[in-house]
Protein backbone atom coordinates (compact mmCIF):
# COMPACT_ATOMS: atom_id res chain seq x y z
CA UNK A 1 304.99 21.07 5.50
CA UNK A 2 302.87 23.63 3.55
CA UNK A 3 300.81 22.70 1.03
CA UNK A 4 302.58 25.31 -1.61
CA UNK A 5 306.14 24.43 -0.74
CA UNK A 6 305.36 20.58 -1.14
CA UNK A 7 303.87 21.40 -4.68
CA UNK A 8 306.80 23.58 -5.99
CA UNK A 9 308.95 20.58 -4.75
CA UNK A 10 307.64 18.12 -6.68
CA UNK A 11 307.58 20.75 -9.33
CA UNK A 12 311.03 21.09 -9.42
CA UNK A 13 312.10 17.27 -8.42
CA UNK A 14 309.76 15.70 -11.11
CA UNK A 15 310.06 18.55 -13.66
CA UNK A 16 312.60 15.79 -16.41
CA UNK A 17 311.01 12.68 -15.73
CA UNK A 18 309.58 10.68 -18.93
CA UNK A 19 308.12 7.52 -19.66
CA UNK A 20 310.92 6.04 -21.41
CA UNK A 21 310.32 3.18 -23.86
CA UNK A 22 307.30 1.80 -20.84
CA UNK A 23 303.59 1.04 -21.93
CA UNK A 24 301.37 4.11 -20.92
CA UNK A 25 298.80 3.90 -18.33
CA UNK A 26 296.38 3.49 -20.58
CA UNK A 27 298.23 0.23 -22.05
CA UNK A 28 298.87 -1.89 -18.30
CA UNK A 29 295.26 -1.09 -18.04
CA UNK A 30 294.25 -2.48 -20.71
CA UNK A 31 296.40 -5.80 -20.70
CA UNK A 32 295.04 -6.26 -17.20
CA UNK A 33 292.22 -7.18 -18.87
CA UNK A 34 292.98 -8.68 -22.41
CA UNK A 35 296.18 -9.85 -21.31
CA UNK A 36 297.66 -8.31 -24.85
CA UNK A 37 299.86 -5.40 -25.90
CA UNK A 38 298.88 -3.83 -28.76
CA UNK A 39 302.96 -4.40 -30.09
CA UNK A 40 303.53 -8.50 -29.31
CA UNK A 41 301.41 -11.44 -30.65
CA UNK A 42 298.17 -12.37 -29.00
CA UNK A 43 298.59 -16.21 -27.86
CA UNK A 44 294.84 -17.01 -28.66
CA UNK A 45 295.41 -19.63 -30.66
CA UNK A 46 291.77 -19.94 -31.63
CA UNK A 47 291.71 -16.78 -33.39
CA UNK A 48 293.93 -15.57 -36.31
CA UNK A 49 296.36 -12.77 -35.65
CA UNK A 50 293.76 -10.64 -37.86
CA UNK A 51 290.25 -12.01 -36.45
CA UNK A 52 291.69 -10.90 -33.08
CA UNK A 53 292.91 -7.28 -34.29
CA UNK A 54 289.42 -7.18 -36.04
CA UNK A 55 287.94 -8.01 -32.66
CA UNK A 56 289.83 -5.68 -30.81
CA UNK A 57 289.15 -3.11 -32.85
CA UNK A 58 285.27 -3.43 -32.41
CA UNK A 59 285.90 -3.22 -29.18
CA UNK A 60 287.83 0.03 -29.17
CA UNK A 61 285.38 1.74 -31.70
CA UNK A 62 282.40 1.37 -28.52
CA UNK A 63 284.42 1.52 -25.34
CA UNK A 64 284.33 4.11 -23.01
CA UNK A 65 288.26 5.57 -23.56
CA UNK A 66 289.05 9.12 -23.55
CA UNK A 67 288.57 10.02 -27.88
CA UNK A 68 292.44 10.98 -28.03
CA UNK A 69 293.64 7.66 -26.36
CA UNK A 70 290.38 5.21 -28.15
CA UNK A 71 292.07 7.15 -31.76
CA UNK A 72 295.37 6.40 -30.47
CA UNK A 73 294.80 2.53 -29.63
CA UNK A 74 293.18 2.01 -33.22
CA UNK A 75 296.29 2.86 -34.85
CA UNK A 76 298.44 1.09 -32.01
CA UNK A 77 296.48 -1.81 -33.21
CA UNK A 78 296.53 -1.17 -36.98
CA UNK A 79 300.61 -0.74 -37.25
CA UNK A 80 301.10 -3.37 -34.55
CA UNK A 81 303.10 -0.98 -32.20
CA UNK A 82 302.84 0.20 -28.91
CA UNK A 83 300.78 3.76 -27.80
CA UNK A 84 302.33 6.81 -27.97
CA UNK A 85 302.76 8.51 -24.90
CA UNK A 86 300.88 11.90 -25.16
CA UNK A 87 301.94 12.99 -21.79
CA UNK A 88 305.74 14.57 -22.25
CA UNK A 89 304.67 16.41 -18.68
CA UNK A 90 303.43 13.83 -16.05
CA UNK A 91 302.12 16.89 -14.14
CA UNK A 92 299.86 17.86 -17.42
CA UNK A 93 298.25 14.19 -16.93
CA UNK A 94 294.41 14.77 -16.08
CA UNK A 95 292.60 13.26 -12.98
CA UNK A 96 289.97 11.42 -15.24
CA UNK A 97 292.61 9.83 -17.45
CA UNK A 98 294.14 8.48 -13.93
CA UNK A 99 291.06 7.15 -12.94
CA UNK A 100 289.95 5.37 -16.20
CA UNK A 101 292.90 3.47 -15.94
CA UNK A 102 293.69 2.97 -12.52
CA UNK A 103 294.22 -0.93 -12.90
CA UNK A 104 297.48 -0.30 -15.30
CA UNK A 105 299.12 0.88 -11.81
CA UNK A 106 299.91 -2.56 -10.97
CA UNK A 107 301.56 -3.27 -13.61
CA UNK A 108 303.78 -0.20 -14.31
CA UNK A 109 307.56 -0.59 -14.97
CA UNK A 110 309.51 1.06 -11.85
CA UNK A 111 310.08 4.01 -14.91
CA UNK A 112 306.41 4.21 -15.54
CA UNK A 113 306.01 4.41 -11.82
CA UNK A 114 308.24 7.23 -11.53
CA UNK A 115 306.61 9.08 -14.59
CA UNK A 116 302.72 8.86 -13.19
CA UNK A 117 303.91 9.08 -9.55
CA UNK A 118 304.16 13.50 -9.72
CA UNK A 119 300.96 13.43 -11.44
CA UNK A 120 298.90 11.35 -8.52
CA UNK A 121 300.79 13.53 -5.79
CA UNK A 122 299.73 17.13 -7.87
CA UNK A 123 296.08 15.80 -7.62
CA UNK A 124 295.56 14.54 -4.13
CA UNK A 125 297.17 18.00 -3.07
CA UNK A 126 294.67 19.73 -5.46
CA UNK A 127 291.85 17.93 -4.44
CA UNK A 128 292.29 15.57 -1.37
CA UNK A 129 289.47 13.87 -1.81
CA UNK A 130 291.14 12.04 -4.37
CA UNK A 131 292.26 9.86 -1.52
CA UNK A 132 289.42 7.54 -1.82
CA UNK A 133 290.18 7.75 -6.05
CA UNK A 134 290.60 4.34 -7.78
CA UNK A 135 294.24 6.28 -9.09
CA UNK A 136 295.02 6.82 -5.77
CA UNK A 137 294.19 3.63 -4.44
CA UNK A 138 296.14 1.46 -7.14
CA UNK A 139 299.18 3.49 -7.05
CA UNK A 140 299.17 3.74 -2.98
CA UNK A 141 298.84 -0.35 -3.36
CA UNK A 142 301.94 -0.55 -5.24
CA UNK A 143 304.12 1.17 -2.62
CA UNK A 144 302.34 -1.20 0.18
CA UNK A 145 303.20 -4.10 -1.72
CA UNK A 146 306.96 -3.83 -1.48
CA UNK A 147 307.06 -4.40 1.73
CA UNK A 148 310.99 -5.62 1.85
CA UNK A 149 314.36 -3.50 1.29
CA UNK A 150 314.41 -5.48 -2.27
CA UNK A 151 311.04 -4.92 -3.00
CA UNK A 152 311.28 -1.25 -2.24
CA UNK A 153 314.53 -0.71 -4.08
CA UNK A 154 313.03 -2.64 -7.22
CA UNK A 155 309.91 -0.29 -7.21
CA UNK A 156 311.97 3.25 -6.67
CA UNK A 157 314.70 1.96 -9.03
CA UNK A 158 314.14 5.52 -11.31
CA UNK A 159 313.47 7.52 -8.42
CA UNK A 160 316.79 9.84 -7.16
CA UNK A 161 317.57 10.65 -3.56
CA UNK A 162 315.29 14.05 -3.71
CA UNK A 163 312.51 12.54 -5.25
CA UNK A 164 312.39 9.79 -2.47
CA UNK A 165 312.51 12.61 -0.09
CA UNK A 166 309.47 14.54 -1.50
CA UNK A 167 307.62 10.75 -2.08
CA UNK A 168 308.24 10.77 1.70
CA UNK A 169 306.97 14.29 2.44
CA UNK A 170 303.82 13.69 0.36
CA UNK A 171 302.94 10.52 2.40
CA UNK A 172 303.41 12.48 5.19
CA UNK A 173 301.05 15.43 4.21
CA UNK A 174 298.80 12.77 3.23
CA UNK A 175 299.04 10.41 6.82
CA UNK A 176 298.18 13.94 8.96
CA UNK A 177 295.75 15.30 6.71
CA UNK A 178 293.62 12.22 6.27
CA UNK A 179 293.17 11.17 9.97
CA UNK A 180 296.02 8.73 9.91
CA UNK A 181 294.98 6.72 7.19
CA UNK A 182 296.60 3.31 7.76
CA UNK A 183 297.21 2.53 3.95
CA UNK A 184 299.91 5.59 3.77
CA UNK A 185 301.57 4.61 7.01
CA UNK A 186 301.73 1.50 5.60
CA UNK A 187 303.68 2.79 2.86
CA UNK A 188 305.79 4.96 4.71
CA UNK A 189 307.13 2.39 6.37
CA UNK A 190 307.58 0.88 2.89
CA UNK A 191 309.33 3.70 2.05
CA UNK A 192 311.55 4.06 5.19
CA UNK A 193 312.80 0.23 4.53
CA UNK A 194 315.47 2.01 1.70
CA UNK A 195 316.89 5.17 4.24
């Protein structure tokens, strides 16, 4: 399939997806490693519910985050509630905030899989060497993972019939223009489990 055709596609089949009510990205990433959202509880019980916002906060005012999501954690943190999504467009989501927070792929909702799935697909066709990305890895991962008709099904649960279909053509693209990498086939068998 041309390059072009496969990007208006997923243009077009991706263009009303949202996020829904699903942590961002940004969130899964982060509770991958704190193993807190900034909306529920934290279950250390050797810390006050304010000694560990205080903590967290420290954290956030040093780390490494992208300014718009570290400001946007802070108050997540402050008011107790969960990150706003500033992505309405999953195509409009950058490469770099992708790859900062490639470990929140494994834990994304089927919805949130849906949302950040056109964004992955509009990169590795802009720049394939995104292949060997972090982003590209973790979300790849998640498709080789459900590797039963349940599993699949669970996963794609948001996804409608067309977007399958383009998921399917991307792999494809992807499987003959990276020497057969064994990772997509993988997933294209995956994906095939559900036709």
């Amino acid at each position: 399939m041309n390059i072009d055709t496969l990007k208006k596609q997923i243009e077009q089949e991706y263009k009303d997806v949202t996020l829904g009510d699903n942590y961002t990205l940004a969130e899964e990433d982060y509770a991958d490693t704190s193993y807190w959202y900034f909306d529920k509880q934290h279950p250390d019980s050797h810390l006050t519910a304010e000694e560990w916002a205080s903590q967290e906060l420290g954290f956030f005012e040093t780390c490494g985050w992208l300014a718009a999501d570290q400001e946007e954690a802070i108050q997540a943190i402050k008011e107790k509630r969960k990150m706003a999504n500033r992505f309405s467009n999953p195509l409009e989501i950058p490469s770099l905030y992708l790859n900062m927070h490639f470990t929140g792929f494994s834990y994304l909702t089927p919805q949130a899989y849906l949302f950040y799935s056109p964004a992955i697909m509009k990169h590795y066709l802009n720049e394939p060497d995104s292949l060997y990305s972090n982003s590209f890895t973790w979300w790849l991962y998640r498709l080789e993972r459900a590797n039963s008709p349940d599993l699949i099904k669970a996963l794609l649960e948001y996804f409608d019939v067309q977007q399958v279909d383009v998921l399917e053509k991307f792999l494809l693209y992807v499987f003959k223009s990276s020497n057969e990498y064994k990772d997509v086939n993988i997933a294209l068998d995956n994906l095939r489990l559900i036709k």
